[in-house]
Protein backbone atom coordinates (compact mmCIF):
# COMPACT_ATOMS: atom_id res chain seq x y z
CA UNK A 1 -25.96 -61.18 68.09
CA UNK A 2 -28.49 -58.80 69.21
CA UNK A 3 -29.56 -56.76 65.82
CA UNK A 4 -31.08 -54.37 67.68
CA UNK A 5 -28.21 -52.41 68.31
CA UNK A 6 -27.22 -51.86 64.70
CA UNK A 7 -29.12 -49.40 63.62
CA UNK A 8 -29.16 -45.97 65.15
CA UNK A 9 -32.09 -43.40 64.93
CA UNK A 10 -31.36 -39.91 65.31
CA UNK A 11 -33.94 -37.47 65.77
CA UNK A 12 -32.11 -34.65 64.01
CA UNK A 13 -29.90 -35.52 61.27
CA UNK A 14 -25.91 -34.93 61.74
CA UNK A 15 -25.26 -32.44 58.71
CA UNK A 16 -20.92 -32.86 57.16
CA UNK A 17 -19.39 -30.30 58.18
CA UNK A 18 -21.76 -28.18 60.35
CA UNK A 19 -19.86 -26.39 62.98
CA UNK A 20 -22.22 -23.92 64.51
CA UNK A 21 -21.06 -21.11 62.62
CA UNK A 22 -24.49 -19.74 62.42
CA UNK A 23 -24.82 -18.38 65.83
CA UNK A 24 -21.27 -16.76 65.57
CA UNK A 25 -22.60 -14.90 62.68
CA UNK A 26 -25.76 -13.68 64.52
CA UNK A 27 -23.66 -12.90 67.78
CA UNK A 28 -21.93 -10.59 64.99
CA UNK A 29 -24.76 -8.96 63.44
CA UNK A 30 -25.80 -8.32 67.01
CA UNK A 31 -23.43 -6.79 68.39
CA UNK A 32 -23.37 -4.28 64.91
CA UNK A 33 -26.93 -3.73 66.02
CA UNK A 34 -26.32 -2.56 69.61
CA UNK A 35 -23.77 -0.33 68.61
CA UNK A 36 -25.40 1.57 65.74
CA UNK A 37 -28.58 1.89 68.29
CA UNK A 38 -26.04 3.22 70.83
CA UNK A 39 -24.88 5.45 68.14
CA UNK A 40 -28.40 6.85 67.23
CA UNK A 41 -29.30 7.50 71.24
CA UNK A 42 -25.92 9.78 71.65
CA UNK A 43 -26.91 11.61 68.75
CA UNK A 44 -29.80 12.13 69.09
CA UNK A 45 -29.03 12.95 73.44
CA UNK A 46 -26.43 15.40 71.24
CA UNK A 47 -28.95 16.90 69.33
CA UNK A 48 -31.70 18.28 71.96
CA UNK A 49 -28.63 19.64 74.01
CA UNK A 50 -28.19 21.67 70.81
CA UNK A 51 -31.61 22.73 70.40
CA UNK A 52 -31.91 23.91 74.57
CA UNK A 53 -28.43 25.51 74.49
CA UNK A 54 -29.95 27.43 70.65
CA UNK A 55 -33.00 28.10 73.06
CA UNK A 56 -31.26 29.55 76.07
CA UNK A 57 -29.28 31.65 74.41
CA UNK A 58 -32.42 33.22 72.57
CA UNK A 59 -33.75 33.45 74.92
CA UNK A 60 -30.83 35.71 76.55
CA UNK A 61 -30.79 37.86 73.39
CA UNK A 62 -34.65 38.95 73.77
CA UNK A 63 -34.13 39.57 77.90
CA UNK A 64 -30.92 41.97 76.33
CA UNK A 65 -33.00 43.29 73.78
CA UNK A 66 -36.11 44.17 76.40
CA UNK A 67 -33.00 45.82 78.29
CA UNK A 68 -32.38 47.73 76.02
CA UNK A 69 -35.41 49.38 75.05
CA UNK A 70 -35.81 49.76 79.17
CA UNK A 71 -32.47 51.70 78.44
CA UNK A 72 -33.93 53.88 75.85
CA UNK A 73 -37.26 54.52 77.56
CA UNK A 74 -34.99 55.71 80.95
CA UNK A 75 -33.13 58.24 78.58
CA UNK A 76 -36.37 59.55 77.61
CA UNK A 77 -37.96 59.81 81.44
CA UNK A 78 -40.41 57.56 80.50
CA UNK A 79 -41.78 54.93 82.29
CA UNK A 80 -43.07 51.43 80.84
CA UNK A 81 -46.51 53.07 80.27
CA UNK A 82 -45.05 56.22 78.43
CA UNK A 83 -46.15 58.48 81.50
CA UNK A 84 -43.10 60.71 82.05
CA UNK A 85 -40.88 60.69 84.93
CA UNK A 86 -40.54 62.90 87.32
CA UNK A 87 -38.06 63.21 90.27
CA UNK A 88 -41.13 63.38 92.42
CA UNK A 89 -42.90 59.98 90.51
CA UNK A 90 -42.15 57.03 92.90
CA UNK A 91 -40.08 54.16 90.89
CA UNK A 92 -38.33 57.05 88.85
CA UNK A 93 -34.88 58.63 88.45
CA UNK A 94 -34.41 61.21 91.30
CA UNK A 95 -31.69 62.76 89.01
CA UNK A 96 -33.45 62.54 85.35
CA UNK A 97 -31.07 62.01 82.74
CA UNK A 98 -30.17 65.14 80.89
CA UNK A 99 -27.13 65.42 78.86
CA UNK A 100 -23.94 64.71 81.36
CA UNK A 101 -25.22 64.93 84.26
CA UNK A 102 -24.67 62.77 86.85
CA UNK A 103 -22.34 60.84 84.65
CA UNK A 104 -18.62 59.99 85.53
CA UNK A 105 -16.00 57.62 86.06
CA UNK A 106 -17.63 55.61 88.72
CA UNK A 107 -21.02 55.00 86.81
CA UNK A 108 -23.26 55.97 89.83
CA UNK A 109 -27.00 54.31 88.94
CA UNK A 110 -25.65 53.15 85.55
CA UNK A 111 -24.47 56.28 83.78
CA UNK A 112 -21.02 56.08 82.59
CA UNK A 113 -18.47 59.05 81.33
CA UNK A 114 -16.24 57.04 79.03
CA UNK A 115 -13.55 59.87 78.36
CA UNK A 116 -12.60 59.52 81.98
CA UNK A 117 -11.78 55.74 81.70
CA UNK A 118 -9.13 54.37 79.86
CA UNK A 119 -10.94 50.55 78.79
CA UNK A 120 -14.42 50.78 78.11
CA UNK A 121 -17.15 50.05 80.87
CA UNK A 122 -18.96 47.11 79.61
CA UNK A 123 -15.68 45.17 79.98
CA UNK A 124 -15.34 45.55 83.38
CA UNK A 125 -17.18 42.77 84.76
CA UNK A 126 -17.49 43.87 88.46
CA UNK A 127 -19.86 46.40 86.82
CA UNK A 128 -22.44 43.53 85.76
CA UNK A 129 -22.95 42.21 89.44
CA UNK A 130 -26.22 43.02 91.15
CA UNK A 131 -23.98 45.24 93.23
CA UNK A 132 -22.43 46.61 90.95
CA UNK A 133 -23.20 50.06 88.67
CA UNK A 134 -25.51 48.39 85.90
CA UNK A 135 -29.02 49.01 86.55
CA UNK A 136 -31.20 46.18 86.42
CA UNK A 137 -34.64 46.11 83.98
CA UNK A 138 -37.51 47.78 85.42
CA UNK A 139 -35.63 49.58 88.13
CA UNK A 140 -36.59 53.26 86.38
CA UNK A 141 -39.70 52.99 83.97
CA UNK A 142 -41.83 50.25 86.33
CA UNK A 143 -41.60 47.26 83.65
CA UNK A 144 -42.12 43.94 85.65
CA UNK A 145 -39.79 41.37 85.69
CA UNK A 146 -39.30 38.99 83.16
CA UNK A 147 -40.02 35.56 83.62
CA UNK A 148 -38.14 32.56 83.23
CA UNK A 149 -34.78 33.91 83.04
CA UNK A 150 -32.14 33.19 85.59
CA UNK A 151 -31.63 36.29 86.71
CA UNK A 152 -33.00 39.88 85.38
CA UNK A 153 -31.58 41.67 82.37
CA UNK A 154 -28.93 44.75 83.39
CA UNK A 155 -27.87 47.67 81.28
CA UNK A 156 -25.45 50.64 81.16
CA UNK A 157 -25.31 54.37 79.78
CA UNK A 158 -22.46 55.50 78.57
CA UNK A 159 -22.50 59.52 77.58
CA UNK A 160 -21.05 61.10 74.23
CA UNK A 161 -21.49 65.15 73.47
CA UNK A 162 -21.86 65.87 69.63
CA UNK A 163 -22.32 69.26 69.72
CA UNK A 164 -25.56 70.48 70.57
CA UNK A 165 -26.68 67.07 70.32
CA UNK A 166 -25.98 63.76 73.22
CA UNK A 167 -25.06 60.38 72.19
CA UNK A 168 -25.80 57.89 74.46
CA UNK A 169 -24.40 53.88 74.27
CA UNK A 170 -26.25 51.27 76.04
CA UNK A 171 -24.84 48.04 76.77
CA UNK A 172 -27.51 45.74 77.73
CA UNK A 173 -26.72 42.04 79.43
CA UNK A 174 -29.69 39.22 79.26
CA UNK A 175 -29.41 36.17 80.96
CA UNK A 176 -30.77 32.51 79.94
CA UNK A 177 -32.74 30.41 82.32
CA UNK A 178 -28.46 29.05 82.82
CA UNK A 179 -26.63 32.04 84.76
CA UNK A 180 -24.00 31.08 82.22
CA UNK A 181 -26.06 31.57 79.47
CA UNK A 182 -25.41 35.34 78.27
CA UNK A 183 -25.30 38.16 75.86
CA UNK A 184 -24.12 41.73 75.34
CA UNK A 185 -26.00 44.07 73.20
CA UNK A 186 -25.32 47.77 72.10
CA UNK A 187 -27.34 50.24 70.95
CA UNK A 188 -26.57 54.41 70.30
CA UNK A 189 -29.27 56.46 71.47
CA UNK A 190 -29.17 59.83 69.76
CA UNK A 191 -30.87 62.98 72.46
CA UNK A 192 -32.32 65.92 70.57
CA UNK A 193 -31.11 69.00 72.21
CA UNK A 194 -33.34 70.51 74.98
């Protein structure tokens, strides 16, 4: 008999019992891993849509607000420079605004009478278009164009008597750099009487 052969030598020694069980438990803590890293890239994918959605829409608020105050300075035939408008000044008001006039149903160049229409102007959207009645910014007091935004900032008079006194309501649109991205602001304008 060949003794040789009776004794076996084993690199690695056989452990009772051992299975493999430790990779199963790894595979397990991986795959917990990947998805709580998935997890943290969709939020945080979540949270800069957020933050440029927050900053579109401010910066549709300030294009409404510099409409607005384009609004004000075309009640007071101003232009962006405070030099007053004339019918004569190229880039101005052919008509100037005083009290009702040139104001009706229609809203020719943006000025509105509301007591001839039965919903109110600023929620009829046709009048928003650039062909529609809304004046864009700039058009009558020379400001240039804002940048950045998708399309240019529109506004609309609306005309109130109070006595010897004229109210006037803008309603200003801005737009984002999105088209979609917008927002309606109102401001009363009181006019001393002339």
């Amino acid at each position: 008999m060949n003794s040789f052969h009776r004794f076996r030598f084993d690199m690695q020694p056989r452990m009772p019992g051992q299975r493999g069980i430790s990779l199963v438990i790894v595979m397990i803590f991986l795959v917990i891993l990947s998805a709580l890293g998935i997890t943290a890239m969709q939020s945080s994918t979540f949270s800069s849509r957020i933050a440029r959605n927050e900053s579109d829409r401010n910066l549709a608020f300030q294009a409404a607000e510099a409409a607005l105050r384009d609004a004000e300075l075309d009640i007071k035939n101003l232009r962006v420079d405070k030099s007053l408008c004339t019918p004569t000044t190229a880039g101005c008001r052919t008509e100037l605004i005083n009290r009702g006039d040139g104001f009706d149903a229609t809203c020719p160049l943006g000025r509105c009478d509301s007591s001839a229409i039965a919903t109110p102007v600023w929620e009829d959207a046709a009048k928003w278009t650039t062909t529609g009645a809304s004046v864009a910014y700039g058009t009558y007091t020379g400001a240039a164009a804002l940048p950045v935004v998708a399309q240019q900032p529109r506004y609309l008079l609306e005309y109130f008597p109070l006595g010897d006194s004229t109210v006037y309501r803008i309603t200003a649109v801005g737009f984002g750099a999105n088209t979609s991205t917008q927002i309606m602001l109102q401001s009363a304008v009181k006019a001393l009487p002339l």
